[in-house]
Protein backbone atom coordinates (compact mmCIF):
# COMPACT_ATOMS: atom_id res chain seq x y z
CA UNK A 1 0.35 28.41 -10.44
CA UNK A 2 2.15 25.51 -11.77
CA UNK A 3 0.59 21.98 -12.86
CA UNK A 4 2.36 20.57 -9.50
CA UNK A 5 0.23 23.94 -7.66
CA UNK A 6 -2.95 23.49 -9.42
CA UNK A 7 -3.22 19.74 -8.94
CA UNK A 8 -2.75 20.19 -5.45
CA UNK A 9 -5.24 22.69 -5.20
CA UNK A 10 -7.80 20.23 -7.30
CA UNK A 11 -7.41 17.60 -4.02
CA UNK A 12 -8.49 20.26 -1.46
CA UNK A 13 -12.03 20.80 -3.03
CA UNK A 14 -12.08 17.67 -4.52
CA UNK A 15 -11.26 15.02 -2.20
CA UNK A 16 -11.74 11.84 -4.20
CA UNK A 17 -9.10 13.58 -6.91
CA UNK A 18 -5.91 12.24 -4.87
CA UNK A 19 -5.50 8.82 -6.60
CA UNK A 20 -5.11 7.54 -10.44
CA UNK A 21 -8.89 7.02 -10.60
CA UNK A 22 -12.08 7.74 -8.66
CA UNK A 23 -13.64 5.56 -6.85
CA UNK A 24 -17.25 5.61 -6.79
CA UNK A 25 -20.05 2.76 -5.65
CA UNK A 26 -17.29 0.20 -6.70
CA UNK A 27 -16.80 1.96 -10.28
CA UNK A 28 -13.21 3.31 -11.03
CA UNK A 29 -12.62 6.44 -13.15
CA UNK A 30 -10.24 8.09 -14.39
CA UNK A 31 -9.36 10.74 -17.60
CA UNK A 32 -6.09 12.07 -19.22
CA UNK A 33 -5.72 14.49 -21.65
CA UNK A 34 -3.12 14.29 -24.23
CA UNK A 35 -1.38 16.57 -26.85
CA UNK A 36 0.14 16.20 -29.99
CA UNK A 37 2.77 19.07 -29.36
CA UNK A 38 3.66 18.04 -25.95
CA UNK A 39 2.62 13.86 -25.84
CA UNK A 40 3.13 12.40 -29.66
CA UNK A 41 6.84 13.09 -31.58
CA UNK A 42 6.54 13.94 -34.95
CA UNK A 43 6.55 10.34 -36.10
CA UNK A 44 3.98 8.46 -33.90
CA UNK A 45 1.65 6.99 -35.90
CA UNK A 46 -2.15 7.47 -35.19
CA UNK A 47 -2.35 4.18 -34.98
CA UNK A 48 0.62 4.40 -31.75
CA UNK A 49 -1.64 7.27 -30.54
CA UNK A 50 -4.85 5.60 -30.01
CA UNK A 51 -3.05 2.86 -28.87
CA UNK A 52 -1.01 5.31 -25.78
CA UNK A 53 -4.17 7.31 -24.83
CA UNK A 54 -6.57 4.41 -24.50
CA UNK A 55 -3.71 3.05 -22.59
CA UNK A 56 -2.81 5.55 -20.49
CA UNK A 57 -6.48 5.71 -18.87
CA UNK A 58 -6.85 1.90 -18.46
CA UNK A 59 -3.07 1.98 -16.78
CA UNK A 60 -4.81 3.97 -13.74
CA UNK A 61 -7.60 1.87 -13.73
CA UNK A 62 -4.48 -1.04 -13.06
CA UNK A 63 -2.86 0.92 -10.24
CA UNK A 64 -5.82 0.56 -8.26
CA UNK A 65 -6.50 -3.04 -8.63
CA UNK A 66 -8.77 -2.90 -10.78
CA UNK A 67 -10.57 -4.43 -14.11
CA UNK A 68 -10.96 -2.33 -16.83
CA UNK A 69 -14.59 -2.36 -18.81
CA UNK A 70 -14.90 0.19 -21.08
CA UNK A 71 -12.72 3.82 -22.78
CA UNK A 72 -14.08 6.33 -24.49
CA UNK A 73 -12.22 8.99 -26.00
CA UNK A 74 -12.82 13.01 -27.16
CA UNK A 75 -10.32 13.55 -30.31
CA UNK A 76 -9.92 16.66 -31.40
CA UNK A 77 -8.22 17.75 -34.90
CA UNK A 78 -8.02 20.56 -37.56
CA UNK A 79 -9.00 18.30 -40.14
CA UNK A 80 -10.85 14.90 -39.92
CA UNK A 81 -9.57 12.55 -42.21
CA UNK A 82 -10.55 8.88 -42.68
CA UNK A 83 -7.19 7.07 -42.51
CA UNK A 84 -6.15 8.98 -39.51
CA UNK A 85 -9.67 8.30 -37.41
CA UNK A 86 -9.84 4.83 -38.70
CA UNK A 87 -6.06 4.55 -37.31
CA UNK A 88 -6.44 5.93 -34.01
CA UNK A 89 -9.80 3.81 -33.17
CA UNK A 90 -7.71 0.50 -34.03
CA UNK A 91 -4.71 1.57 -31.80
CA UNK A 92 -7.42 2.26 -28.94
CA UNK A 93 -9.75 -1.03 -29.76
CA UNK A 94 -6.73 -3.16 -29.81
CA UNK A 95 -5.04 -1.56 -26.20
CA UNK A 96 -8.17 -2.33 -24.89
CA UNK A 97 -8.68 -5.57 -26.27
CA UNK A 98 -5.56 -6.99 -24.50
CA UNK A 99 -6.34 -5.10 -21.48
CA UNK A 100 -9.84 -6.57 -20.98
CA UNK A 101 -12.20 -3.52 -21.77
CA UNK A 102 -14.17 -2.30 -24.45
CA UNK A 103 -13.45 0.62 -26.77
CA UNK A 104 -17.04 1.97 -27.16
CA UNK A 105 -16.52 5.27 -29.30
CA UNK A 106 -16.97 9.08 -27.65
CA UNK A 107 -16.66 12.31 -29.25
CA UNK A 108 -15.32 14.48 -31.85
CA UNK A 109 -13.92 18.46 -32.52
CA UNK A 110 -11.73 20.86 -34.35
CA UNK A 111 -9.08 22.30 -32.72
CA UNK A 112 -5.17 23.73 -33.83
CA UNK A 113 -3.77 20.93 -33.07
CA UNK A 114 -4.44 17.27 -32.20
CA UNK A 115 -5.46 16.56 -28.78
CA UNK A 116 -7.18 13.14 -27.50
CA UNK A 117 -8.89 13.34 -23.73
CA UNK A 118 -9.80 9.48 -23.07
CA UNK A 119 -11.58 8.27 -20.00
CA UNK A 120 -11.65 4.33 -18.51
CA UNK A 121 -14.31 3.04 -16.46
CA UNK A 122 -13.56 -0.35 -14.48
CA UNK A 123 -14.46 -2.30 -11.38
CA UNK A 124 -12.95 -2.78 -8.13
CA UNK A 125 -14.99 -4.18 -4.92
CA UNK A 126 -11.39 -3.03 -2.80
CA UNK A 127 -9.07 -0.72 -4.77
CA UNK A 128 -5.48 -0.13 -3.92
CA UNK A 129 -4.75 3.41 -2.89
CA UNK A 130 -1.73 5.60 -2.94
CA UNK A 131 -2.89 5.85 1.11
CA UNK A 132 -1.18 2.49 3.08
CA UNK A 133 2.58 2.11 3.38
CA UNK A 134 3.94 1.29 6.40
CA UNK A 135 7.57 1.69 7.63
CA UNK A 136 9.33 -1.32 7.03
CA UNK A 137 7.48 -2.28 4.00
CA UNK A 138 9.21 -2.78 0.47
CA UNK A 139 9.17 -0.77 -2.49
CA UNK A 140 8.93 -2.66 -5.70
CA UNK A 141 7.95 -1.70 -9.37
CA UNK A 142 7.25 -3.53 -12.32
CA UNK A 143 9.12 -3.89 -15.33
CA UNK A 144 11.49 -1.15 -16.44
CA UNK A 145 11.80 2.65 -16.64
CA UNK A 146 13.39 4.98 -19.30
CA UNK A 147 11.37 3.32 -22.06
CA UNK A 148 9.29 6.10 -23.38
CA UNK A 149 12.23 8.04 -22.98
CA UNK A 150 13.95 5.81 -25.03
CA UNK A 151 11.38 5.96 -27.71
CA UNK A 152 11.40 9.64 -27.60
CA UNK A 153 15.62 9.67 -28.16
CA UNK A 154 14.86 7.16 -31.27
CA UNK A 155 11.79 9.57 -33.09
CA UNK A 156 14.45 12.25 -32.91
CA UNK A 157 16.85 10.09 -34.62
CA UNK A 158 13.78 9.06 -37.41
CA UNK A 159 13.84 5.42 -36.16
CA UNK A 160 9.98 5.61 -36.64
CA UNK A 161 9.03 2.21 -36.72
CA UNK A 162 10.97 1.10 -33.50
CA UNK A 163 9.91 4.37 -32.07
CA UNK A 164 6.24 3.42 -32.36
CA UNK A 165 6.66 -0.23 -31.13
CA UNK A 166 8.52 0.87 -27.85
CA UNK A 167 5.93 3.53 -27.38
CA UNK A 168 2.90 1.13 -27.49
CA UNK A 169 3.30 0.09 -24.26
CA UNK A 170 1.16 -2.77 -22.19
CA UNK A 171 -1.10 -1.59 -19.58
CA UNK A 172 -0.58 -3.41 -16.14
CA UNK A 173 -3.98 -4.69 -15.71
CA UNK A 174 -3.45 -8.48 -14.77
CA UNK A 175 -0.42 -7.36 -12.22
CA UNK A 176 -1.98 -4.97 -10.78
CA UNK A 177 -4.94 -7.52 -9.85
CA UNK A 178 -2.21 -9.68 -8.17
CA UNK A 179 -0.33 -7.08 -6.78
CA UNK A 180 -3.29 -5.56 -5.06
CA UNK A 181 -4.12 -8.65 -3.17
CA UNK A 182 -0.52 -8.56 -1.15
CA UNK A 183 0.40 -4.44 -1.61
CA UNK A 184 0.14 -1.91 1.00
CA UNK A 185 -0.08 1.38 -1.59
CA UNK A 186 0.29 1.32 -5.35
CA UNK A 187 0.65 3.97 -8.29
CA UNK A 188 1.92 4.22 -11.79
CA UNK A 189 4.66 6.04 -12.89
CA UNK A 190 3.00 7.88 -15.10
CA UNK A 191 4.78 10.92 -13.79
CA UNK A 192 8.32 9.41 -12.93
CA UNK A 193 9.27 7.08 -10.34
CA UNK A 194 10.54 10.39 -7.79
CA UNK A 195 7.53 11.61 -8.40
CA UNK A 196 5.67 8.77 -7.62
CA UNK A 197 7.36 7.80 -4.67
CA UNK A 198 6.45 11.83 -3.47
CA UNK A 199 3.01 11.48 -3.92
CA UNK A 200 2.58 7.37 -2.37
CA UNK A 201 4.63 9.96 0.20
CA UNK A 202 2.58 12.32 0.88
CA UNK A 203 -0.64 9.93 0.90
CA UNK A 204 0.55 7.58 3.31
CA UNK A 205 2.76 9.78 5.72
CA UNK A 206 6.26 8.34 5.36
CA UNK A 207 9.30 8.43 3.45
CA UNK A 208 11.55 6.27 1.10
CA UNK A 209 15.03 4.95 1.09
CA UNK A 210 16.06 3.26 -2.36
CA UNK A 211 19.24 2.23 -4.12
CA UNK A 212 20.63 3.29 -7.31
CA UNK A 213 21.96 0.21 -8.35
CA UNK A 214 18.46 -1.42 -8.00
CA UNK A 215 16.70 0.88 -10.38
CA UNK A 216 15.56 -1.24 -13.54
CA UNK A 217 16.88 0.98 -16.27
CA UNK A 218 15.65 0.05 -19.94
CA UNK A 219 17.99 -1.10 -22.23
CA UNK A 220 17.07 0.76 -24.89
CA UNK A 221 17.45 4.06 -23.05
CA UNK A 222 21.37 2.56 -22.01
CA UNK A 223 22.00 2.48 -25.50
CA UNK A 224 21.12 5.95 -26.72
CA UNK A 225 22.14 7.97 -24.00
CA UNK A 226 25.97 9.25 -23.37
CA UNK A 227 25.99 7.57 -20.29
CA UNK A 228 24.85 5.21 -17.19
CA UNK A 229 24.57 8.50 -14.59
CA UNK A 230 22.00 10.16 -17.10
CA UNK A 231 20.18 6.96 -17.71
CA UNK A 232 19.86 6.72 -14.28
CA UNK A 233 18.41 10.29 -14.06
CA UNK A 234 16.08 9.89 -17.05
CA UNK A 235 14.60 6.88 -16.09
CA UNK A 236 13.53 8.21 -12.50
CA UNK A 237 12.07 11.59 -13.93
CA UNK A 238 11.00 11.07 -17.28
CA UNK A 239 7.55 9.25 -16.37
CA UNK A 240 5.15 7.92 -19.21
CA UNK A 241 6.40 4.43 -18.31
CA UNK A 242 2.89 3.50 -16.55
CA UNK A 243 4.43 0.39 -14.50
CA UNK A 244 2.93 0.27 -11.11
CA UNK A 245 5.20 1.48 -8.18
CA UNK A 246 3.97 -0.16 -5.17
CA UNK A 247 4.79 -0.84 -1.00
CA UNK A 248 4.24 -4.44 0.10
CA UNK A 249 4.95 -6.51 3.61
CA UNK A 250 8.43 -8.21 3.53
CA UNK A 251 6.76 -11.83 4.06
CA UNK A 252 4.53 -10.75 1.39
CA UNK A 253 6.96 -10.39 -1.29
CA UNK A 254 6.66 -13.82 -2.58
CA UNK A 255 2.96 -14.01 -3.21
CA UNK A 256 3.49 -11.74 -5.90
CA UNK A 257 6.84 -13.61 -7.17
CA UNK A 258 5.44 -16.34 -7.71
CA UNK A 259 2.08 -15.09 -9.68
CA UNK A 260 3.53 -12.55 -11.49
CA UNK A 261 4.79 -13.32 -15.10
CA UNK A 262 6.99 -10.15 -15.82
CA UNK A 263 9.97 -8.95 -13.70
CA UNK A 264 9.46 -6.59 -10.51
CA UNK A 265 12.29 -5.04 -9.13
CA UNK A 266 12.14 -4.45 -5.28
CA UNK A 267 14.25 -1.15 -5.34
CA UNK A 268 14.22 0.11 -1.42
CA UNK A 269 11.93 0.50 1.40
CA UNK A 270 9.40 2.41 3.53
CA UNK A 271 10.89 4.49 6.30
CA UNK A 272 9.37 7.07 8.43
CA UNK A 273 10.27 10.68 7.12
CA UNK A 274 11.96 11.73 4.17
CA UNK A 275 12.89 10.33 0.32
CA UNK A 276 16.34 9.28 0.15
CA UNK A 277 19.12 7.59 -2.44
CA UNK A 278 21.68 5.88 -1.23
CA UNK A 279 21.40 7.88 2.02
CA UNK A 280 21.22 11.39 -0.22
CA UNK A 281 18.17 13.00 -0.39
CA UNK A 282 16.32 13.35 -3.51
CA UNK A 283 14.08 16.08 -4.76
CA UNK A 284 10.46 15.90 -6.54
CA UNK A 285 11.31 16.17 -10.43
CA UNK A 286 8.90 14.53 -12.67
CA UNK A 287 6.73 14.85 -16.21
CA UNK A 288 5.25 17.47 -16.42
CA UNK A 289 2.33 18.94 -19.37
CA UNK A 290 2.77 21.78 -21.14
């Protein structure tokens, strides 16, 4: 079976499994595992990778609402060596500094390559679930897409340092506070934005219709790809973006407009059956490990 298979297998015997964290006696959990061959180009600092995995844990923690406390993370290497350790812990302490949790340590191995697993705890009284949009609602996400894309296209072309900046990337933890307290269903797009929109989907029993031309592309990924079509393409599939895709109530829009301090692009709406683009329908292509 595939990832797509064996994830989907993981939610039938384990039914809190179906959102970016588990909730549990108003704790929210969630783990990711992450590898150097498939997750870091050559180029990424350690310092970038701390920075991404702690990240990437407390960004699920964000698409459910809630406030990050604490990450802890299992790194795995074939060598240990100072520099690199004392790299990766400031990249993680620092995520989590401007995110509102704690980095408080966790565990270490030897392996054949390196490979971080990190895991954020946080609170939530009332998380946001994937479960909850209604027909009629909009379908808004934050920021941009395409931008770890973009930072991929630049390693390749050894432009290391801007590389590493664009893939440091800031976990939604303050919008997804405010978002929560207007949205309907919410996600990251971790995965890609199709393959968010599948998923918020499948959860909540209904279907999408968004608009190409409403799809905030990155810059960045504009300017090193041949053209707008493929930028397009990349930023809906790519993933490893972590904005938060979410459904909210038409005369709820504004609440968050007004709060929020970065841009949000409302890029469609809810419908009853089926995930469309400009009227065509779309199929579920997204990141994938391995």
């Amino acid at each position: 079976m595939d990832e797509q298979d064996a994830l989907r297998f993981i939610e039938e015997v384990v039914p809190r499994s179906g959102d970016d964290a588990a909730f549990i006696e108003n704790l929210l959990i969630s783990t990711d595992m992450l590898h150097q061959k498939s997750d870091f180009p050559q180029g990424t600092t350690y310092y970038t990778a701390g920075w991404r995995s702690a990240g990437a844990s407390i960004s699920d923690i964000a698409a459910m609402g809630g406030d990050p406390i604490a990450v802890v993370a299992a790194y795995s290497s074939p060598n240990f060596i100072k520099e690199e350790i004392s790299e990766f812990i400031r990249g993680a302490k620092e995520v989590c500094e401007i995110s509102g949790a704690e980095y408080v340590g966790g565990d270490l191995d030897t392996s054949d390559e390196f490979n971080v697993v990190t895991t954020a705890v946080g609170r939530s009284v009332k998380p946001m679930f994937r479960k909850g949009a209604k027909s009629g609602d909009l379908v808004c996400v934050t920021g941009d897409l395409g931008r770890s894309a973009a930072a991929k296209k630049l390693f390749e072309g050894n432009e290391n340092e801007r590389a590493n900046e664009m893939f440091r990337f800031k976990p939604r933890v303050k919008e997804g506070l405010l978002i929560s307290q207007y949205s309907t269903s919410m996600i990251d797009s971790s995965d890609g934005l199709i393959r968010s929109l599948y998923e918020v989907a499948k959860a909540s029993m209904c279907g999408f219709e968004i608009e190409a031309e409403r799809i905030p592309i990155n810059e960045v990924l504009r300017e090193v790809v041949d053209s707008t079509e493929l930028a397009l393409k990349i930023a809906m599939t790519y993933g490893e973006d972590f904005e938060l895709v979410f459904t909210v109530p038409r005369e709820k829009i504004k609440g968050i407009e007004r709060g929020i301090e970065i841009d949000v692009a409302i890029i469609g709406e809810v419908v009853e059956k089926d995930i469309k683009m400009d009227g065509e329908l779309i199929e579920n292509e997204g990141y994938t490990h391995g």
